[in-house]
N, C-alpha and C. Protein backbone atom coordinates (compact mmCIF):
# COMPACT_ATOMS: atom_id res chain seq x y z
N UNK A 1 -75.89 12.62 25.98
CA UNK A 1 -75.72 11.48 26.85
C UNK A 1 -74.78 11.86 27.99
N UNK A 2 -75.04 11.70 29.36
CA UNK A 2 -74.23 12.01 30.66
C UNK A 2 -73.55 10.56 30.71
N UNK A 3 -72.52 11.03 30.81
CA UNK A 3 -71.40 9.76 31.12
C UNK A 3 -71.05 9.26 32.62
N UNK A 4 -71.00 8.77 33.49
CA UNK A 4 -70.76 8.34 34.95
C UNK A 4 -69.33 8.41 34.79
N UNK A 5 -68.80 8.72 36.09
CA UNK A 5 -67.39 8.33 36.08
C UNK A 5 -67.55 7.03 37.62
N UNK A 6 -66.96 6.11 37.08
CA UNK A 6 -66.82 5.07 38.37
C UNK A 6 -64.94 4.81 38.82
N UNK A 7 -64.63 4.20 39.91
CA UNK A 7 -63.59 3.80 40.28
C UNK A 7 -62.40 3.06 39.33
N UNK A 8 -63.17 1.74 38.77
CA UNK A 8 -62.52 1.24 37.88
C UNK A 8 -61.88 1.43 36.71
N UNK A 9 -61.22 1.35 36.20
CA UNK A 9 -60.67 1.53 34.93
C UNK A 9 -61.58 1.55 33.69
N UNK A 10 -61.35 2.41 32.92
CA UNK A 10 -62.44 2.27 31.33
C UNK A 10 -61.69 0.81 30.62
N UNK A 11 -62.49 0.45 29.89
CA UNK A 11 -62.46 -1.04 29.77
C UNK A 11 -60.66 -0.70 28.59
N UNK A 12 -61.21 0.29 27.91
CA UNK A 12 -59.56 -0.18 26.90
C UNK A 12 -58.49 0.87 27.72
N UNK A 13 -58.42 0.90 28.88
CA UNK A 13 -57.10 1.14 29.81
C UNK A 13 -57.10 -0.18 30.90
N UNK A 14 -57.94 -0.73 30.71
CA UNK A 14 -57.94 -2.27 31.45
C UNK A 14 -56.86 -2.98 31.17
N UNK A 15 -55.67 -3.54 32.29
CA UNK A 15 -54.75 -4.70 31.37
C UNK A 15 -55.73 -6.31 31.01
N UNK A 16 -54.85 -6.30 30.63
CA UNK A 16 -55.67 -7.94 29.88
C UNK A 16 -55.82 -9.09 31.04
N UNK A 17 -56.67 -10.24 31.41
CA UNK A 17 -56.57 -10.90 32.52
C UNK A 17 -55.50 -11.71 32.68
N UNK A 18 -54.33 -11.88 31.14
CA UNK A 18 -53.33 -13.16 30.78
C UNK A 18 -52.28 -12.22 31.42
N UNK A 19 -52.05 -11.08 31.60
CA UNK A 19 -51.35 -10.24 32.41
C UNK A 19 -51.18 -10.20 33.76
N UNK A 20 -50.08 -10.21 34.30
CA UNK A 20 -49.70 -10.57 35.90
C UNK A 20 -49.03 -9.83 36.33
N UNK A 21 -48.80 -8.92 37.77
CA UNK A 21 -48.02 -8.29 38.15
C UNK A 21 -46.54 -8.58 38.21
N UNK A 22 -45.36 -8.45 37.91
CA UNK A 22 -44.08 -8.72 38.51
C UNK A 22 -44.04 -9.92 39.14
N UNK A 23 -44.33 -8.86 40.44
CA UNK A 23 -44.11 -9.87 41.57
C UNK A 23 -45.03 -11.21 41.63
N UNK A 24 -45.98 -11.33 41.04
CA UNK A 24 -46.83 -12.35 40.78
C UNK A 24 -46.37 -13.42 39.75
N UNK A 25 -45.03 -13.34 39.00
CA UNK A 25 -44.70 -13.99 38.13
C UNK A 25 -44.48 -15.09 38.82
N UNK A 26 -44.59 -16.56 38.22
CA UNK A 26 -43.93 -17.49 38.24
C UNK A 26 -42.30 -17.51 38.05
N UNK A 27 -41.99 -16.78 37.05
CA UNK A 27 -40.69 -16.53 36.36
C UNK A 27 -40.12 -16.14 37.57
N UNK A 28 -40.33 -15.02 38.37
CA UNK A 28 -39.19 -14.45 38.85
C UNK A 28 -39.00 -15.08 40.25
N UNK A 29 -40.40 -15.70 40.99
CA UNK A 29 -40.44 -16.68 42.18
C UNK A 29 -39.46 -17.71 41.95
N UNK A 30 -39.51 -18.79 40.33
CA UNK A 30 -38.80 -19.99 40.40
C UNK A 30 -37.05 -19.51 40.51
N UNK A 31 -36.66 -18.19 39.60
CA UNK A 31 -35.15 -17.86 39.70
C UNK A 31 -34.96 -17.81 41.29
N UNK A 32 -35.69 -17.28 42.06
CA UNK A 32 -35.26 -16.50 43.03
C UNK A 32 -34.82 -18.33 43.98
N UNK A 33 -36.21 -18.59 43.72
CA UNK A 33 -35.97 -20.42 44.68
C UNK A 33 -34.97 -20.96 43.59
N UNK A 34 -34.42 -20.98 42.69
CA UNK A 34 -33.30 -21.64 42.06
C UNK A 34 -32.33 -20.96 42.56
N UNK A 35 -32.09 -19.67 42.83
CA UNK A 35 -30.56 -18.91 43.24
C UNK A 35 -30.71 -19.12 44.85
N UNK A 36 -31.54 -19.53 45.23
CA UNK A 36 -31.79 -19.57 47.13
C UNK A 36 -31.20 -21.31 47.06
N UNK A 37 -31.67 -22.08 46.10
CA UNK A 37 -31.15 -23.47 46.32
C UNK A 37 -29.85 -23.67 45.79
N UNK A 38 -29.50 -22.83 45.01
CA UNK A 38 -28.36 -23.01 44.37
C UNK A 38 -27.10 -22.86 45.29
N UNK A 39 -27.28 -22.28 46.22
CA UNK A 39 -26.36 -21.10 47.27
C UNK A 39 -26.31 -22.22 48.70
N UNK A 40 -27.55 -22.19 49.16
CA UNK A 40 -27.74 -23.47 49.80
C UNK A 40 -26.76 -24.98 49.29
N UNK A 41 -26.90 -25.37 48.43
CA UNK A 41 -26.16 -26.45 47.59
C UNK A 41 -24.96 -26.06 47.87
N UNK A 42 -24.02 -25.00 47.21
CA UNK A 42 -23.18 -24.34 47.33
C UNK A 42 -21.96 -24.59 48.33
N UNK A 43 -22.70 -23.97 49.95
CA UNK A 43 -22.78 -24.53 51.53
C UNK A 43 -23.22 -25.60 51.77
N UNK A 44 -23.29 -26.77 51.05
CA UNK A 44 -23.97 -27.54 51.79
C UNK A 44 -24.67 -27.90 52.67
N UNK A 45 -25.78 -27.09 52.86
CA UNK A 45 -27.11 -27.11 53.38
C UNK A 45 -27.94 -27.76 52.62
N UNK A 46 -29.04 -28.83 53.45
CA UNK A 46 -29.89 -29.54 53.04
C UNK A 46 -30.86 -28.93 53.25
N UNK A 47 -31.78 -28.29 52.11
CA UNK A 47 -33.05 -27.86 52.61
C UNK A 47 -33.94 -28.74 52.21
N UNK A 48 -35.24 -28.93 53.36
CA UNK A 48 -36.38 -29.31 52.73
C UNK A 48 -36.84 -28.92 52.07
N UNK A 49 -38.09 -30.12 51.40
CA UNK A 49 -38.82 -29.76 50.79
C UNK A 49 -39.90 -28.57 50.55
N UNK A 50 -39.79 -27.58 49.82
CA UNK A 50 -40.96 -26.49 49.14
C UNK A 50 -40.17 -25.03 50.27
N UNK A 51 -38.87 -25.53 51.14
CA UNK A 51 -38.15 -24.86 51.59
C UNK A 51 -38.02 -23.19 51.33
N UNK A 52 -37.03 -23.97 49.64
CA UNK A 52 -36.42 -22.49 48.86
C UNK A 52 -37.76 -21.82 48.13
N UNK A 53 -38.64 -22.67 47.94
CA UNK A 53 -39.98 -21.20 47.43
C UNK A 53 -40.17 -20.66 48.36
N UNK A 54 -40.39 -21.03 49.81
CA UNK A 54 -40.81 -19.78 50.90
C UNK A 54 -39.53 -18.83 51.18
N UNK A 55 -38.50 -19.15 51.24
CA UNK A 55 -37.59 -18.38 51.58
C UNK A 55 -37.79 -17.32 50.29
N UNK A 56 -37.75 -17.79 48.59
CA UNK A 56 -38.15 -16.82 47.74
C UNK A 56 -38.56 -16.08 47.86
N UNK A 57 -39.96 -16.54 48.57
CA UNK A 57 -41.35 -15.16 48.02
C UNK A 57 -40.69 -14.38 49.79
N UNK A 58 -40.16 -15.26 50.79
CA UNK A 58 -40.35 -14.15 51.39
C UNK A 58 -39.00 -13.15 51.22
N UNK A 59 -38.08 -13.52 50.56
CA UNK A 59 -36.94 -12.53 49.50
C UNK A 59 -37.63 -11.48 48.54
N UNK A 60 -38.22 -11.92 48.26
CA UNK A 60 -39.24 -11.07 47.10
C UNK A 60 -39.80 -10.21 47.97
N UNK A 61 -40.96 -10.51 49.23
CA UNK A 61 -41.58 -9.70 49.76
C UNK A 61 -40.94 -8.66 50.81
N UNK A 62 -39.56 -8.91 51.17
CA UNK A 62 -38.45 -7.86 51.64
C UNK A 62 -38.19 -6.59 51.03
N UNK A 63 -38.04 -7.69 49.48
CA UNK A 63 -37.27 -6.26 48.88
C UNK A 63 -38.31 -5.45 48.69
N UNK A 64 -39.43 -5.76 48.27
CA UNK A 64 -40.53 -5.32 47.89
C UNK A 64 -40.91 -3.83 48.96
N UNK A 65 -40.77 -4.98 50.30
CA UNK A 65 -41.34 -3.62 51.63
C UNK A 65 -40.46 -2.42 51.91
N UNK A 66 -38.91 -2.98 51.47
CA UNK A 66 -37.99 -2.07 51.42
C UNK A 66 -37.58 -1.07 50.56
N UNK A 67 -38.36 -1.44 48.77
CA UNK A 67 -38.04 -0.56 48.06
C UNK A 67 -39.03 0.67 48.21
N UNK A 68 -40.43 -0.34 49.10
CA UNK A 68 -41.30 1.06 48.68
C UNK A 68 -41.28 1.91 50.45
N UNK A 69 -40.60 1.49 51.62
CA UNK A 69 -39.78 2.53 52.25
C UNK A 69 -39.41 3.39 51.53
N UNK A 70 -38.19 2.98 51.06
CA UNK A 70 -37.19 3.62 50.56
C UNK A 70 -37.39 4.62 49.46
N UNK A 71 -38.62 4.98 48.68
CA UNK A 71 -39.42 5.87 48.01
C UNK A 71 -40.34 6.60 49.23
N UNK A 72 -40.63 6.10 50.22
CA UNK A 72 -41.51 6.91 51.03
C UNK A 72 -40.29 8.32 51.36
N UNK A 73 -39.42 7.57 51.99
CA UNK A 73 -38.27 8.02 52.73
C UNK A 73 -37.64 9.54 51.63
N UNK A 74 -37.50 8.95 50.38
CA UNK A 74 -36.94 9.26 49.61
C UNK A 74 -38.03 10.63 48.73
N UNK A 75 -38.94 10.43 49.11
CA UNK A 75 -40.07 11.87 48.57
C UNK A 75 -40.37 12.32 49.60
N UNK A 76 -40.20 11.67 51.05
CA UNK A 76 -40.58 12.85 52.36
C UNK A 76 -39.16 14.00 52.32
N UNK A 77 -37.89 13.39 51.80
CA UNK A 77 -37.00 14.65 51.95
C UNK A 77 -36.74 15.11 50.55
N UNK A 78 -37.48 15.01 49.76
CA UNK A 78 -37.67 15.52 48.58
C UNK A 78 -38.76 16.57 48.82
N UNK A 79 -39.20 16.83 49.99
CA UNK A 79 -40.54 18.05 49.88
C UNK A 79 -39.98 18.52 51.04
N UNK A 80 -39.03 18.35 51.96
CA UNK A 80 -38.20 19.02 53.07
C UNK A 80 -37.73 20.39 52.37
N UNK A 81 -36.62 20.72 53.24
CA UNK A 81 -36.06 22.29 52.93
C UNK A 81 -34.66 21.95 52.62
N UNK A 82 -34.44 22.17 50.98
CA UNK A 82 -32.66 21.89 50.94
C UNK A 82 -31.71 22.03 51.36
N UNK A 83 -30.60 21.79 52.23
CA UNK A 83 -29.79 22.10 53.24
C UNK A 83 -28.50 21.97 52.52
């Protein structure tokens, strides 16, 4: 029997569909809008409504663009010439 190889994953290295990325958690979006409102409160700043979730995800999506810089950055002078 000839086997194909395709793009996708073989089904038992598949994660499960109840499985979510990180950054896709609920969990770590609501801390982030609880420590963004909390801080806000804090200062007494009034934020609107659905406010501190956007400021979240876009906290989340910072660090996110910055950590994976910061690995680009960080393996381009990892294949440089040691000085």
């Amino acid at each position: 029997m000839i086997e194909t190889y395709t793009d996708s994953a073989p089904e038992s290295f598949a994660a499960p569909e109840s499985e979510k990325p990180a950054l896709r958690s609920l969990t770590l979006r609501s801390a982030a809008a609880i420590a963004i409102a909390a801080v806000a409160g804090r200062f007494a700043v009034e934020l609107p409504a659905g406010v501190a979730q956007q400021l979240a995800d876009a906290l989340i999506d910072l660090v996110t663009t910055l950590g994976l810089i910061g690995v680009a950055v960080g393996r381009t002078r990892a294949r440089g010439p040691i000085v």
